[in-house]
Structures are given as C-alpha cells and as structure tokens.
C-alpha atoms as a PDB file:
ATOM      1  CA  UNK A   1     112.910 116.881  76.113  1.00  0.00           C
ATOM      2  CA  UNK A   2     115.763 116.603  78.402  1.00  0.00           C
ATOM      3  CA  UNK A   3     115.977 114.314  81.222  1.00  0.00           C
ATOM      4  CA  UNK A   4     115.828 117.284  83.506  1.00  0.00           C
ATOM      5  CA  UNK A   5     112.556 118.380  81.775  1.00  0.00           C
ATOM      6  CA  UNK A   6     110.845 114.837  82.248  1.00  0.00           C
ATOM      7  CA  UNK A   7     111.421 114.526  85.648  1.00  0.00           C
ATOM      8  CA  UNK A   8     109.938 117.667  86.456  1.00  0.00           C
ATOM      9  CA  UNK A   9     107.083 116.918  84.697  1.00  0.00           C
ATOM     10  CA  UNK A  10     106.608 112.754  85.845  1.00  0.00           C
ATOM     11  CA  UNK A  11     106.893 115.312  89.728  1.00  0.00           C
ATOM     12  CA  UNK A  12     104.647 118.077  89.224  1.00  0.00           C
ATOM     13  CA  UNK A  13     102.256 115.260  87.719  1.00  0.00           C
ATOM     14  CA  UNK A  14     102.241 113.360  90.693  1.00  0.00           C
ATOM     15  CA  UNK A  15     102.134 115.816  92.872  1.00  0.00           C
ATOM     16  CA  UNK A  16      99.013 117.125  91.338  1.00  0.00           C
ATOM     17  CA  UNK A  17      97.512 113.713  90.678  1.00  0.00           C
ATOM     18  CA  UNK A  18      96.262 113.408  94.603  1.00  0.00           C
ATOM     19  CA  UNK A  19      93.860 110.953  96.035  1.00  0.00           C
ATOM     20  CA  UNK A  20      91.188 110.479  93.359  1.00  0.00           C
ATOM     21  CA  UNK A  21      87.386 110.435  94.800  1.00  0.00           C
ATOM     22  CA  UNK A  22      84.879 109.477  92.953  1.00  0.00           C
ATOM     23  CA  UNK A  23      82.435 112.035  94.727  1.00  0.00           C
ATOM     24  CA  UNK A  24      80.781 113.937  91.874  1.00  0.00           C
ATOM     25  CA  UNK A  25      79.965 117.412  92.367  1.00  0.00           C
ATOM     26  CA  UNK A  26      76.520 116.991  91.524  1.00  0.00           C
ATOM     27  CA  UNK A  27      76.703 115.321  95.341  1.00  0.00           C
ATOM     28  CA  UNK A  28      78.692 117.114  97.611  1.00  0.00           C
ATOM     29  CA  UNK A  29      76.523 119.340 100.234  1.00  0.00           C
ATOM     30  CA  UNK A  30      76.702 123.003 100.293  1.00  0.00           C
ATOM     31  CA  UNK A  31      77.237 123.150 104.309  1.00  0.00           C
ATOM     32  CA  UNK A  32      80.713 122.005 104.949  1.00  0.00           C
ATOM     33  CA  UNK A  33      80.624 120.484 108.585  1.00  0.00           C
ATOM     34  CA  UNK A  34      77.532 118.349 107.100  1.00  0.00           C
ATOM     35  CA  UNK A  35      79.975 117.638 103.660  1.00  0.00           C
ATOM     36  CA  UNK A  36      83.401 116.123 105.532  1.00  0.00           C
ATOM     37  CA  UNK A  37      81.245 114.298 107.903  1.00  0.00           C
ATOM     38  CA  UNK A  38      79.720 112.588 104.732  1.00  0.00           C
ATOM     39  CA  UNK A  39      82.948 112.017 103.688  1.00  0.00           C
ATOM     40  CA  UNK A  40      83.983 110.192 106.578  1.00  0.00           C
ATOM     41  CA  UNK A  41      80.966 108.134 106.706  1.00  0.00           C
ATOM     42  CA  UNK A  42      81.595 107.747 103.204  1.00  0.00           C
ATOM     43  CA  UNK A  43      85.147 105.877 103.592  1.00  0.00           C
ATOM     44  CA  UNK A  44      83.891 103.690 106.102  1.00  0.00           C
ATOM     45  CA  UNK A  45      80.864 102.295 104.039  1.00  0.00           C
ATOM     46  CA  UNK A  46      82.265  99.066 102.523  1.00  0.00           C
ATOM     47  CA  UNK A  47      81.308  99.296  98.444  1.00  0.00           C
ATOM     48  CA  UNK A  48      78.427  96.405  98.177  1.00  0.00           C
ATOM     49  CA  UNK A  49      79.338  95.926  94.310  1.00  0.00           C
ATOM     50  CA  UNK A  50      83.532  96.207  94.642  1.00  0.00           C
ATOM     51  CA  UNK A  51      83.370  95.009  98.395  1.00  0.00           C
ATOM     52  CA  UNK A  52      87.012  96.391  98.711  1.00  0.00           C
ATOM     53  CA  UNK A  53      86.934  99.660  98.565  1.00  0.00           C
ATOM     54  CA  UNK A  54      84.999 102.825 100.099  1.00  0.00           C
ATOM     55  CA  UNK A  55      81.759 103.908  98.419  1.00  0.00           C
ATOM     56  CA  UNK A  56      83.793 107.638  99.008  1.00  0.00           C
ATOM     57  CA  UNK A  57      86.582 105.728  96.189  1.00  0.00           C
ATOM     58  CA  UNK A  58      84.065 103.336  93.676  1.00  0.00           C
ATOM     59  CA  UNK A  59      82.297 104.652  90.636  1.00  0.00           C
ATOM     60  CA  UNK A  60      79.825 101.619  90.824  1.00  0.00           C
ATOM     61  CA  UNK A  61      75.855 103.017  91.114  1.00  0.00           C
ATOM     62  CA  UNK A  62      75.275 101.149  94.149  1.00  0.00           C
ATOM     63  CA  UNK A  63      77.951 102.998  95.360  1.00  0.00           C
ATOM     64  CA  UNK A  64      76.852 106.599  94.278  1.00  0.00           C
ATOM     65  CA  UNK A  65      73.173 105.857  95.452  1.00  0.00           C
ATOM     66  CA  UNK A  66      75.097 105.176  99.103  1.00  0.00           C
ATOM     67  CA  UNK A  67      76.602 108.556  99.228  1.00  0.00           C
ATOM     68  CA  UNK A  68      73.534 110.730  98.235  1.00  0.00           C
ATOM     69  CA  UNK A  69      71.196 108.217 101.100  1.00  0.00           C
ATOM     70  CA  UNK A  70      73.962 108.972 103.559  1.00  0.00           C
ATOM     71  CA  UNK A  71      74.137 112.602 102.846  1.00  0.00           C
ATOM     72  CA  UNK A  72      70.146 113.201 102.555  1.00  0.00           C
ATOM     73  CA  UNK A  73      70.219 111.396 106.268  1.00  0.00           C
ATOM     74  CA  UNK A  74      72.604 113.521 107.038  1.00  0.00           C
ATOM     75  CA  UNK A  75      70.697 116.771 105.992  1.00  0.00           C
ATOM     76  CA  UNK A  76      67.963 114.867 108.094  1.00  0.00           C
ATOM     77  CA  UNK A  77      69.463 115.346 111.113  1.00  0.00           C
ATOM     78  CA  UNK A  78      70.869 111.434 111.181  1.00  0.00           C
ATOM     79  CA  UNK A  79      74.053 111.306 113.754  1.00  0.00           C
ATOM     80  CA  UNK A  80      76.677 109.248 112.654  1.00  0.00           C
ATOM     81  CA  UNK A  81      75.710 106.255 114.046  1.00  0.00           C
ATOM     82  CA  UNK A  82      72.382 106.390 113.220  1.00  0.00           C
ATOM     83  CA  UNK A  83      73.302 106.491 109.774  1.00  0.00           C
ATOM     84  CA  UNK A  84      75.550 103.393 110.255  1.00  0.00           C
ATOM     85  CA  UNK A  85      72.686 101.621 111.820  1.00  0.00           C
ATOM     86  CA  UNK A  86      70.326 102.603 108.821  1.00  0.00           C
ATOM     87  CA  UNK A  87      72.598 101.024 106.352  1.00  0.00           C
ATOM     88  CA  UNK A  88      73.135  97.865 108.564  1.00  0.00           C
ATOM     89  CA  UNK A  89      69.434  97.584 108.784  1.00  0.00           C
ATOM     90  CA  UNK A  90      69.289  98.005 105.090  1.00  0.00           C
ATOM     91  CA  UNK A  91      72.485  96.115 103.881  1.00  0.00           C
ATOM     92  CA  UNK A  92      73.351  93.815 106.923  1.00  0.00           C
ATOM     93  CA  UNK A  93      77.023  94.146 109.067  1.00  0.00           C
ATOM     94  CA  UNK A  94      79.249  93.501 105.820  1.00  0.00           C
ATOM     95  CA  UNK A  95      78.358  97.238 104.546  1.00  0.00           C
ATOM     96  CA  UNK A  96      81.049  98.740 107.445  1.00  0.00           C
ATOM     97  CA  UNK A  97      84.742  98.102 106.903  1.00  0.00           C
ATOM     98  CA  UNK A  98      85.005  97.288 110.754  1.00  0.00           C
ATOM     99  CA  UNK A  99      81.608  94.979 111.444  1.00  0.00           C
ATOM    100  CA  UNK A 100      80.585  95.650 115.570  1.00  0.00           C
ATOM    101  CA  UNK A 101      81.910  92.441 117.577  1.00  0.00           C
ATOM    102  CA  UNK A 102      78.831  90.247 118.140  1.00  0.00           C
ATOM    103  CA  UNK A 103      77.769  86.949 117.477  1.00  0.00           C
ATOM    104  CA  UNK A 104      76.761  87.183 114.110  1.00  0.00           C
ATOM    105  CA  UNK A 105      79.772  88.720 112.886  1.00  0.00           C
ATOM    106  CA  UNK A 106      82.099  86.415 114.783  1.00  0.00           C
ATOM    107  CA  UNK A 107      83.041  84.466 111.591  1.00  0.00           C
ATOM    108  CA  UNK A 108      83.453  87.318 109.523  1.00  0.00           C
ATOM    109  CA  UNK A 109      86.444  88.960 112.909  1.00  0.00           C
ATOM    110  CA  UNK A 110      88.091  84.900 113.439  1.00  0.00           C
ATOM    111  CA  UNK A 111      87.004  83.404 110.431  1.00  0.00           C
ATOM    112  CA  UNK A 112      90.899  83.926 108.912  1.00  0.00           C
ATOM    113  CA  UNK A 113      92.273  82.797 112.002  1.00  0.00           C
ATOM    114  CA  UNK A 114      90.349  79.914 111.887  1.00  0.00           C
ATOM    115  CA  UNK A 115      90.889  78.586 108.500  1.00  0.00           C
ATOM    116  CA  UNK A 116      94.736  79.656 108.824  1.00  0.00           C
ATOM    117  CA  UNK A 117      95.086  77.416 112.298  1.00  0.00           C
ATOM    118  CA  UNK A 118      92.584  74.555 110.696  1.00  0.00           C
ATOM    119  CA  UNK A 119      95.205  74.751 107.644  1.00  0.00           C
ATOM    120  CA  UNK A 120      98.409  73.648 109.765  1.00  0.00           C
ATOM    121  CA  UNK A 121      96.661  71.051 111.638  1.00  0.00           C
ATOM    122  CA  UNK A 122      96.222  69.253 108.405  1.00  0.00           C
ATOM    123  CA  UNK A 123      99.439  69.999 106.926  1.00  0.00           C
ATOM    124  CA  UNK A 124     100.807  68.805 110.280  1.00  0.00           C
ATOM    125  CA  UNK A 125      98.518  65.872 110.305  1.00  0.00           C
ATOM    126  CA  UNK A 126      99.773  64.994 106.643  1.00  0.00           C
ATOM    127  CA  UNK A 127     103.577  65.193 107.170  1.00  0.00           C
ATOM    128  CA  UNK A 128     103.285  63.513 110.215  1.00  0.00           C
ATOM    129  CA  UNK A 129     101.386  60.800 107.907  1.00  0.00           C
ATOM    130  CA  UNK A 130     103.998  60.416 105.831  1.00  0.00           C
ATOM    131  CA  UNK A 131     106.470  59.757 108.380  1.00  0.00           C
ATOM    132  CA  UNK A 132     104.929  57.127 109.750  1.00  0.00           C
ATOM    133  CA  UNK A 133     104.462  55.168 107.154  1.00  0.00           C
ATOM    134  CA  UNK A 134     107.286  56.160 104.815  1.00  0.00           C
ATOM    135  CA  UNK A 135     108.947  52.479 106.014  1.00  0.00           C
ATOM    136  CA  UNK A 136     112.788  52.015 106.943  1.00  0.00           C
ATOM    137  CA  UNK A 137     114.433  49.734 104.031  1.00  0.00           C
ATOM    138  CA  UNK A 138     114.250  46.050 104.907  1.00  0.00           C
ATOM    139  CA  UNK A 139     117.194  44.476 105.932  1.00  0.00           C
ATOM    140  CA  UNK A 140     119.634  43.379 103.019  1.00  0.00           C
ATOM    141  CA  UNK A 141     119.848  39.125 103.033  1.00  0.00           C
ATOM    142  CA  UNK A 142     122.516  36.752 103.069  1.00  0.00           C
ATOM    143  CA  UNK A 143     123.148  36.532  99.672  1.00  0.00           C
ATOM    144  CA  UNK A 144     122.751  40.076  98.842  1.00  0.00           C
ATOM    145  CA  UNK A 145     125.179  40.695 101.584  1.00  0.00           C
ATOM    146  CA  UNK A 146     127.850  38.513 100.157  1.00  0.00           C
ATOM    147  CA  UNK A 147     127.564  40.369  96.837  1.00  0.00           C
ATOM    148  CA  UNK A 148     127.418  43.905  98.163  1.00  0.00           C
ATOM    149  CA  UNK A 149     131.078  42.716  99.647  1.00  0.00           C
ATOM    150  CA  UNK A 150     132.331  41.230  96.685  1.00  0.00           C
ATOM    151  CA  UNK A 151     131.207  44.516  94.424  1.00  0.00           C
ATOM    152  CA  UNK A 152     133.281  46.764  97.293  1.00  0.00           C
ATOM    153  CA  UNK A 153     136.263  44.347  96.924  1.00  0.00           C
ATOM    154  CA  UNK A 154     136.392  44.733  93.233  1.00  0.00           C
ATOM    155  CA  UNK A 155     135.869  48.432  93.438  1.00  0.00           C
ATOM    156  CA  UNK A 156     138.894  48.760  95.475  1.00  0.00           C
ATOM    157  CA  UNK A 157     142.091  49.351  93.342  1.00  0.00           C
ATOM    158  CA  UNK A 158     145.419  46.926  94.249  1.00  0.00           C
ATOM    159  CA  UNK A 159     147.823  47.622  96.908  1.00  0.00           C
ATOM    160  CA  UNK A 160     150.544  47.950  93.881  1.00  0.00           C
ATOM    161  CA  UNK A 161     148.228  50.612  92.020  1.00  0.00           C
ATOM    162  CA  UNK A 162     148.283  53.877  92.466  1.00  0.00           C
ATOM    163  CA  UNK A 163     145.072  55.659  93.664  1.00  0.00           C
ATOM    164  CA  UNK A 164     142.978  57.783  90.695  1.00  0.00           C
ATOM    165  CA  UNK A 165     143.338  61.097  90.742  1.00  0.00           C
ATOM    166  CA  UNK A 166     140.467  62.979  89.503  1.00  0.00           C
END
C-alpha cells in the first residue's frame, strides 16, 4: 500500500471514528426531544464508579443503571432539575460535574486552592528555614591566616618567570 493509500485510510478512519458513547441502543428513547435531553443530563452526571467521566461516556453498570433512572424520570415527566435533585438525594453533590455552591460543597469548589496556597506557605516557611540557620563560615584565625598567605605566596610564580600559559 502506498503512502498515499495509508493516509487516506489513517483519514477516513478518523473521520468516521467520532465521539464514542457508550449509550446502548437497548436505552435510547423513541421520542427525540425526551432522548437529547437525556443525553445532556447524561454528560453532566459524574460516573460514581470512574468518577471522571460522564455516565453518557463509561461502560461501568452503575453507570448504565444512571442513564435508564434518568431517562424513565424523564418519561415521568421529571424536569431537568428535578432529575438532578433526585440523583443528589440519592448519590449526594459529587454525582454532578459542577456541585451547587453551598456550604457543604465548599471544600470540594476551594479545596485545590487551599491545599495549593497551604503548599507554598510551607515551602516558603522551609527555605526561609534554611536560610536562617544555614550559618556564615567562622572567621579564619591567626594562624590559619598566616598560612593561607604563605600558600598564596608560593602559588605565585617569580618575577623572572614567565606566566603559564594554558
């Protein structure tokens, strides 16, 4: 197969690829308005068993059972936000992607932040630590003086030699 050939194929491959879902057919509703609201529901229902992804995305069994109880409160005549506040009175805040903004979820919407800006207090605290007590060199003595000058004065080549070149 020639190059040519192969990319065409590695294209037309990805182009039908698409999203995958893991919505079985066995699930999907036969009225359409009811079907792509499910659908939407569905990709904002957090995935109890995978946590990060959609149960519209995860093959787990948790996840199926989510999408036929949100599409048979659907066909119940469930808006979408009573079928949001179903789940969260069955599964708790964690089962939406974006949790509402109340007390109880307050750790789960600053909890990063928090940790990130309790994180560089104590690297600041540490380095700062260090600084202090990393100690300047005591001062050299007398004797060790008088031999650091004589070790120079030896180093230093004659005034009749020539300097090394290196």
């Amino acid at each position: 197969m020639s190059l040519r050939a192969g990319l065409a194929a590695l294209c037309l491959t990805l182009l039908l690829a698409g999203p995958l879902q893991a919505v079985e057919p066995s699930e999907r509703l036969d009225d359409p308005v009811l079907e792509e609201r499910a659908r939407v529901l569905s990709q904002n229902i957090r995935c109890l068993v995978c946590q990060n992804e959609s149960i519209d995305s995860s093959n787990a069994d948790l996840a199926k059972e989510l999408r036929v109880l949100v599409r048979e409160r659907l066909v119940a005549g469930d808006t979408n936000d009573e079928v949001y506040a179903y789940l969260v009175r069955r599964y708790g805040d964690f089962v939406l992607f974006e949790p509402p903004m109340k007390p109880t979820t307050y750790l789960l919407w600053f909890g990063p932040a928090l940790l990130l800006l309790v994180g560089g207090i104590g690297v600041g605290v540490f380095f700062r630590h260090q600084r202090a007590t990393a100690a300047a060199p005591a001062p050299l003595s007398e004797a060790e003086q008088t031999r650091l000058a004589r070790l120079l004065e030896s180093d230093r080549p004659a005034a009749s030699e020539p300097p090394e070149r290196t």
